[in-house]
Protein backbone atom coordinates (compact mmCIF):
# COMPACT_ATOMS: atom_id res chain seq x y z
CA UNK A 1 -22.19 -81.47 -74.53
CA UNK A 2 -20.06 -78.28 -74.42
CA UNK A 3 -21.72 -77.77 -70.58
CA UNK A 4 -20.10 -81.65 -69.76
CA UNK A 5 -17.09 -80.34 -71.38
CA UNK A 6 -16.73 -76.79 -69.66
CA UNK A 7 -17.30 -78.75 -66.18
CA UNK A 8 -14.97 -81.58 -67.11
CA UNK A 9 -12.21 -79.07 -67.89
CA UNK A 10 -13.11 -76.96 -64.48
CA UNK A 11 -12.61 -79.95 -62.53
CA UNK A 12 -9.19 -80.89 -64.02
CA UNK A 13 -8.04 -77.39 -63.47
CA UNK A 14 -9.40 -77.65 -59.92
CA UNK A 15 -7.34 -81.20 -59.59
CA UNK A 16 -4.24 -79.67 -61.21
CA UNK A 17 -4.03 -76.68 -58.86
CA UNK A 18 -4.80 -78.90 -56.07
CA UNK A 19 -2.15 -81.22 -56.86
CA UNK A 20 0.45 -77.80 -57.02
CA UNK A 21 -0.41 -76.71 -54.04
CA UNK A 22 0.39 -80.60 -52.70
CA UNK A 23 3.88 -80.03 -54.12
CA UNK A 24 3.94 -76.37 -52.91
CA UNK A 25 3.52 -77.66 -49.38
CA UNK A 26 6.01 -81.42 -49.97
CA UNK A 27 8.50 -78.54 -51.22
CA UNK A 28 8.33 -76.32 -48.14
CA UNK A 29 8.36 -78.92 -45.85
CA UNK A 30 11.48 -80.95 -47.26
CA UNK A 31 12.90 -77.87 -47.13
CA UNK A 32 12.16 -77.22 -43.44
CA UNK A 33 13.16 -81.35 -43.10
CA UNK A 34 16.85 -80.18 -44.89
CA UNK A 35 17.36 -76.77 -42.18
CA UNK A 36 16.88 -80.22 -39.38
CA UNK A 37 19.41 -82.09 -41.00
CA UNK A 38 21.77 -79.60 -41.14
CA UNK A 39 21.41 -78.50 -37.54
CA UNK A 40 21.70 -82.72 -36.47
CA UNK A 41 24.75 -82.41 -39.15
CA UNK A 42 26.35 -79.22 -37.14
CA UNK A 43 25.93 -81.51 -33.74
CA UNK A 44 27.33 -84.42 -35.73
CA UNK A 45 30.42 -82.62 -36.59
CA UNK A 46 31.08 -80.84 -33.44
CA UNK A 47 31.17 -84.65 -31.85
CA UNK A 48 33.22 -85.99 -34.16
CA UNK A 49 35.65 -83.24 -33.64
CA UNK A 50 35.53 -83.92 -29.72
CA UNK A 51 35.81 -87.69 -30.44
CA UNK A 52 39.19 -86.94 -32.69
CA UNK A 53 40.48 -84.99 -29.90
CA UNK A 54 40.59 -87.45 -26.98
CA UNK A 55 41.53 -89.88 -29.67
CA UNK A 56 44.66 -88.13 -30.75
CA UNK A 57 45.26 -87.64 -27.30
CA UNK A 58 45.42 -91.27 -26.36
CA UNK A 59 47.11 -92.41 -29.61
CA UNK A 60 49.78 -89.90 -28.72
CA UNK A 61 50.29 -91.75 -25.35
CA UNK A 62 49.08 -88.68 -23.33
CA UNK A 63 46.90 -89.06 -20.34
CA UNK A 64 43.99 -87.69 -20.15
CA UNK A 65 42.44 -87.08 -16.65
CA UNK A 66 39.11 -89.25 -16.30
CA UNK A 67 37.33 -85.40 -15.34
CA UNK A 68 38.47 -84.49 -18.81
CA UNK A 69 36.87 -87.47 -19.96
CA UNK A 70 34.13 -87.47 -18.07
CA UNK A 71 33.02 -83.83 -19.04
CA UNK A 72 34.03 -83.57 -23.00
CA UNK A 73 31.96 -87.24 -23.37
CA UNK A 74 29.12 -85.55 -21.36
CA UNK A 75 29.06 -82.55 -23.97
CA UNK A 76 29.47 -85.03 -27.13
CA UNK A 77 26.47 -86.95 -25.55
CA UNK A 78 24.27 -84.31 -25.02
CA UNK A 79 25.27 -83.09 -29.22
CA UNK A 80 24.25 -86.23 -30.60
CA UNK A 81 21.06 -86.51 -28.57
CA UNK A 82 20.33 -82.57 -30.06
CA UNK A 83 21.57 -84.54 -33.39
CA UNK A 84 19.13 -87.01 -32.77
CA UNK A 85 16.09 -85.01 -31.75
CA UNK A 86 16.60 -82.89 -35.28
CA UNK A 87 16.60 -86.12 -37.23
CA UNK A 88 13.02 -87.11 -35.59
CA UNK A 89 11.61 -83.47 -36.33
CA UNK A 90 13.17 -84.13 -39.67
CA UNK A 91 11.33 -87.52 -40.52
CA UNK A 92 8.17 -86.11 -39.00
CA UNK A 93 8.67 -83.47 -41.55
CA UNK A 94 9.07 -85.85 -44.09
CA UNK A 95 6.19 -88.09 -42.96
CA UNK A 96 3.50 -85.46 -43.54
CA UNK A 97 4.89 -84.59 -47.27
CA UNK A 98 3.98 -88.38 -48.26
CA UNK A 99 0.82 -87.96 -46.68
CA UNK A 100 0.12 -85.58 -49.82
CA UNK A 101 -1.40 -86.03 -52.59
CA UNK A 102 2.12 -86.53 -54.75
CA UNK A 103 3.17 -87.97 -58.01
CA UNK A 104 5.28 -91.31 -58.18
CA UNK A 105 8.26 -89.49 -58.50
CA UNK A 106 8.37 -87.38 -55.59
CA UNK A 107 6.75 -90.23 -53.23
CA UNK A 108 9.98 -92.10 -54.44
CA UNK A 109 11.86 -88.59 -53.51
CA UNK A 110 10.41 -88.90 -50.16
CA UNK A 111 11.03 -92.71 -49.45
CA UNK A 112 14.66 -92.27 -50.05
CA UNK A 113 15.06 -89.46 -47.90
CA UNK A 114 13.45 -90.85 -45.09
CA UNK A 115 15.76 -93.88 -45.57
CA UNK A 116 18.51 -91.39 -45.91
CA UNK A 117 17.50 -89.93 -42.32
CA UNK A 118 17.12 -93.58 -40.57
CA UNK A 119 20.50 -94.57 -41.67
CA UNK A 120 21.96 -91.08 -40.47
CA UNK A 121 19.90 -91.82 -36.96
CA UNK A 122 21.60 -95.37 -36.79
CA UNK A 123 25.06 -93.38 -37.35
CA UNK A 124 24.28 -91.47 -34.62
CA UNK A 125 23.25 -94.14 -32.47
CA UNK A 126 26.40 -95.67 -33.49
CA UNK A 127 28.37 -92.85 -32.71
CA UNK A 128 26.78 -92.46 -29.21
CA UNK A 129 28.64 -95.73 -28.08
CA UNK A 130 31.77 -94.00 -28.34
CA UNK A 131 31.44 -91.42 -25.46
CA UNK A 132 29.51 -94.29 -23.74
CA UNK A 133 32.74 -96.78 -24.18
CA UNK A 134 35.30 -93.32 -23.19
CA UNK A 135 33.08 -92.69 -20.04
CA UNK A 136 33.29 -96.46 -19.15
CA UNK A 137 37.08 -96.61 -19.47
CA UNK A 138 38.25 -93.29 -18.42
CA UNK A 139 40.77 -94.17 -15.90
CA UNK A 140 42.16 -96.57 -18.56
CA UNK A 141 42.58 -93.08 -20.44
CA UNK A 142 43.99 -91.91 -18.20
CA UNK A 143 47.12 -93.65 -18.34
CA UNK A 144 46.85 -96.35 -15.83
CA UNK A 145 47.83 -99.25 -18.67
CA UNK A 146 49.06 -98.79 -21.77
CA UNK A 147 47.80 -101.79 -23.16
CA UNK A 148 43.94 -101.35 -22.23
CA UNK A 149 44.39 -97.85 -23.93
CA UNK A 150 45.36 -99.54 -27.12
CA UNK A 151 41.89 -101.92 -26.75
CA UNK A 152 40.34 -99.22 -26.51
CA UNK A 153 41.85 -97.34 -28.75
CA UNK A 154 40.92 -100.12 -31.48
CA UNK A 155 37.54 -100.45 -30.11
CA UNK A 156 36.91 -96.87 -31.22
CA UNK A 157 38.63 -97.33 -34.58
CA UNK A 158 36.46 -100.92 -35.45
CA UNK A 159 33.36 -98.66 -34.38
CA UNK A 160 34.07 -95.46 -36.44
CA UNK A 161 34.56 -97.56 -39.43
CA UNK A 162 30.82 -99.49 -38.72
CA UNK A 163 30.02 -95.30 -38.58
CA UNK A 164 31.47 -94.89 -42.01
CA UNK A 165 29.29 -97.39 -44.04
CA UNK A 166 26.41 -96.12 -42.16
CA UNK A 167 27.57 -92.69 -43.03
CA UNK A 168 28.07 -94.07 -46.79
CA UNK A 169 24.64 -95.64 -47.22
CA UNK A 170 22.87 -93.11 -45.56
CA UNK A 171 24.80 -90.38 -48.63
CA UNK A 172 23.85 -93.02 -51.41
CA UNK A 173 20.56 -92.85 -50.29
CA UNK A 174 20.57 -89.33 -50.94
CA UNK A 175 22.37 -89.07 -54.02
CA UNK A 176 19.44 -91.48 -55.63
CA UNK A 177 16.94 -88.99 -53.82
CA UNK A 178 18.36 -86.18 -55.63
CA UNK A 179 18.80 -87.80 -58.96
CA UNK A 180 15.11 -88.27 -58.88
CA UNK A 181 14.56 -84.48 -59.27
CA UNK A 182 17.58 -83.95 -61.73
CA UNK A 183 15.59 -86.44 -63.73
CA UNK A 184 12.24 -85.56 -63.30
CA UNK A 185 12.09 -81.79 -62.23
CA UNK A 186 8.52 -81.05 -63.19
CA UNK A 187 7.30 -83.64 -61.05
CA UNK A 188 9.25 -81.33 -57.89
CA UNK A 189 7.59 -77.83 -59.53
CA UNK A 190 10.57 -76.85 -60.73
């Protein structure tokens, strides 16, 4: 009897530190998922930034010459698809922590975030039809009539605020991700 008890207590020891070193390895690699979504988040921003600029430009009235154009959408185009190649590595990332052996709590953890990383990819899909739409009318840009720069200018407007909700969901997503652990922060090893 106190053999069967010895070896029953063995193997839940044996279960316990397997199950820690499950977290161990979910915690390192959301952390490696986080260092990809602040890189896609860098890209993000410098884009945005770019976008504002020819924007202001054209709300101002101010030509811009369809090179211009044609080379600042070029380098917004080639951020978001860096954006979009760290959101990928990201849910990868994220994909092989819920293939762990992992408590309710932190498979919940994980579900959100990966939500939190499609809607950010969908942003940045969304986003990419800016430069897309800029490149398409660039002459218009450049100040050949007036009132296709204001269609276009609206165009942009109507799209960045369909990027805002998706922006919005995709940060409520997280918020419930990370209310998980301020709930339940021995389930996270903390």
């Amino acid at each position: 009897m106190l053999a069967m008890m010895l070896g029953l207590m063995a193997l839940m020891a044996i279960f316990a530190s397997s199950c820690a070193n499950d977290v161990s390895t979910a915690n390192e690699l959301v952390k490696e998922s986080e260092s990809q979504r602040a890189a896609a988040m860098d890209e993000l921003r410098k884009s945005t930034g770019a976008i504002d600029g020819l924007m202001h430009s054209a709300v101002a009235g101010q030509p811009i010459p369809a090179n211009d154009t044609q080379a600042t959408t070029a380098a917004i185009i080639d951020n978001l698809n860096r954006a979009l190649g760290d959101l990928a590595a990201r849910d990868a990332r994220l994909q092989d922590a819920q293939k762990l052996d992992l408590n309710d709590n932190y498979q919940e953890y994980l579900r959100l975030l990966r939500e939190n990383n499609s809607k950010l990819t969908d942003t940045v899909n969304a986003i990419t039809m800016i430069p897309l739409m800029l490149q398409k009318d660039q002459e218009t840009l450049a100040g050949s009539d007036q009132a296709k720069t204001q269609a276009v200018i609206n165009q942009v407007y109507s799209l960045q605020i369909q990027i805002g909700q998706l922006y919005r969901e995709s940060e409520t997503l997280r918020t419930q991700a990370d209310n998980i652990i301020q709930d339940n922060p021995g389930d996270f090893g903390k």
